[in-house]
Protein backbone atom coordinates (compact mmCIF):
# COMPACT_ATOMS: atom_id res chain seq x y z
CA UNK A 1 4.42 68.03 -19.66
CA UNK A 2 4.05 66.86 -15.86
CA UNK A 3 1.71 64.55 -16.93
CA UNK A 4 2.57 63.13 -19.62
CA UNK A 5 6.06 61.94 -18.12
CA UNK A 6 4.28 60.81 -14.92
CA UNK A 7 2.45 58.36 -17.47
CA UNK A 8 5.58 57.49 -19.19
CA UNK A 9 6.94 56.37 -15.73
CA UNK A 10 3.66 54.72 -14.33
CA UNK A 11 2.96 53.10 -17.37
CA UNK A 12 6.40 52.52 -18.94
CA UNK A 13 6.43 48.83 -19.02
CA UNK A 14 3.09 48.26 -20.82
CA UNK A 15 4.51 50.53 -23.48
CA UNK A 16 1.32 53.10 -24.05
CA UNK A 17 0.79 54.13 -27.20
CA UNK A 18 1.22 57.76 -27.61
CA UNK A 19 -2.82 58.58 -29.17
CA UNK A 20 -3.73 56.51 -25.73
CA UNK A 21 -1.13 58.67 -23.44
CA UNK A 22 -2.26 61.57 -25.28
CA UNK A 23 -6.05 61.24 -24.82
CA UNK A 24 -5.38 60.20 -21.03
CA UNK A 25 -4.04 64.02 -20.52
CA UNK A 26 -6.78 65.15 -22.75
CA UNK A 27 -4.81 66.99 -25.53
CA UNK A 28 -4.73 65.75 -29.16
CA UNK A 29 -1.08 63.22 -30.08
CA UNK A 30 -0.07 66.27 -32.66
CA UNK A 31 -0.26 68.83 -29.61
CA UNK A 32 1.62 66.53 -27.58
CA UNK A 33 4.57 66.44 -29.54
CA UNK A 34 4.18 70.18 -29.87
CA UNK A 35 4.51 70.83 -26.38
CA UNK A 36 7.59 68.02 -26.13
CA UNK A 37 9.67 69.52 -28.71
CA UNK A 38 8.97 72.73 -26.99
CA UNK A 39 9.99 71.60 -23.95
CA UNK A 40 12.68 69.18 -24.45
CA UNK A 41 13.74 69.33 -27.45
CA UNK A 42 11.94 65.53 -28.20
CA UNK A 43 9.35 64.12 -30.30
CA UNK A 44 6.77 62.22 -27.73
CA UNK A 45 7.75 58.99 -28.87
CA UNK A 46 11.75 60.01 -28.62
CA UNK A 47 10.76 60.91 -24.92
CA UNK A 48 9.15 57.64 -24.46
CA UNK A 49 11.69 55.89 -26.25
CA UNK A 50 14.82 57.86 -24.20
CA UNK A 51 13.17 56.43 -21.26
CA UNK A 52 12.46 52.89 -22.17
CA UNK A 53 16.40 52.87 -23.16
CA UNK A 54 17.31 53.90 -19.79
CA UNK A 55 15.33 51.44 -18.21
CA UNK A 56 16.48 48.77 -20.48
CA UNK A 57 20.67 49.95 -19.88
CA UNK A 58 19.67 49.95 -16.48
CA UNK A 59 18.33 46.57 -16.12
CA UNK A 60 21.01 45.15 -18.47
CA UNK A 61 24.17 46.76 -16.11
CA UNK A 62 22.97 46.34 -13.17
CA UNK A 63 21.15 42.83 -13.02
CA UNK A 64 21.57 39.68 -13.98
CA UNK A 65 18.21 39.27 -15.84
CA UNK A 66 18.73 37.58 -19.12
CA UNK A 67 18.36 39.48 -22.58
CA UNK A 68 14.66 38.01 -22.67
CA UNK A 69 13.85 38.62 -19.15
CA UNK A 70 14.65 42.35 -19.88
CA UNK A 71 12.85 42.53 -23.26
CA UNK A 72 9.17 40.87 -21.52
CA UNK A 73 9.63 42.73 -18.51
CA UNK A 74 10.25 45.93 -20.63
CA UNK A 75 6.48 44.91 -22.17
CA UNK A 76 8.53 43.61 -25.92
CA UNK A 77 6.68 40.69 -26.92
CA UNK A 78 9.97 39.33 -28.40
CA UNK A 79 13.52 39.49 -27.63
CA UNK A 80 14.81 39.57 -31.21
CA UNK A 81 12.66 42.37 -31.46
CA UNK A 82 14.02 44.01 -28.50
CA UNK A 83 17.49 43.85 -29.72
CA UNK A 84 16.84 45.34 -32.79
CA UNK A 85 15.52 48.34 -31.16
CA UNK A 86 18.08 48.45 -28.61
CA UNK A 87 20.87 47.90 -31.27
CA UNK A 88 19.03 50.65 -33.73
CA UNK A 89 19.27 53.04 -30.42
CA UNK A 90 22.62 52.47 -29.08
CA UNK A 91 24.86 50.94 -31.75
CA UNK A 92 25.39 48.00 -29.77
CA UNK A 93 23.39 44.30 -28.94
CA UNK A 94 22.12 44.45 -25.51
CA UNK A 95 24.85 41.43 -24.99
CA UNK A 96 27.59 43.89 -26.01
CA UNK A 97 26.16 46.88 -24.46
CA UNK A 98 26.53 44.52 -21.29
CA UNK A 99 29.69 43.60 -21.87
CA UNK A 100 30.91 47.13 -22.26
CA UNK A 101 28.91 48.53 -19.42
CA UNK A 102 31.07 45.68 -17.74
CA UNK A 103 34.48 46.64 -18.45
CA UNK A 104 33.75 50.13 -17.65
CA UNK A 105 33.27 51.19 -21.48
């Protein structure tokens, strides 16, 4: 488990597929998730994804990086892409999630 978030973190940006991740530790993707929802409760690709999110709430609250400069430097080859997936995990556009984060909300 170690591992496997120490190559979330290191390789976070470039958004790893989880077969790759899973082959770098040298266990099979189905015994990854095994061990993840064993350990925290998570799918692999929920713990990557929970990550990511942070990052991405992060950059948008604290920064003044546009919605595109977040999505490329979160490795998202397209900002309308990226706001789907941000909206589809938090409810909210990254614009409004900024705006909330903001006021305090």
């Amino acid at each position: 488990m170690q591992r496997f978030q120490a190559l979330v973190e290191a390789r976070l940006r470039q958004q790893p597929g989880l077969a790759e991740l899973a082959t770098q530790i040298g266990i099979t993707p189905t015994q990854l998730n095994r061990v993840c929802h064993r350990v925290l409760g998570h799918s692999a690709l929920g713990v990557l994804h929970g990550r990511l999110l942070l990052e991405a709430q992060r950059e948008l609250g604290y920064t003044a990086m546009s919605v595109k400069q977040v999505a490329i430097g979160l490795g998202f080859a397209d900002a309308g892409y990226f706001t789907r997936w941000f909206q589809r995990h938090t409810g909210l556009t990254p614009t409004a999630w900024r705006s909330a984060s903001a006021r305090g909300q």
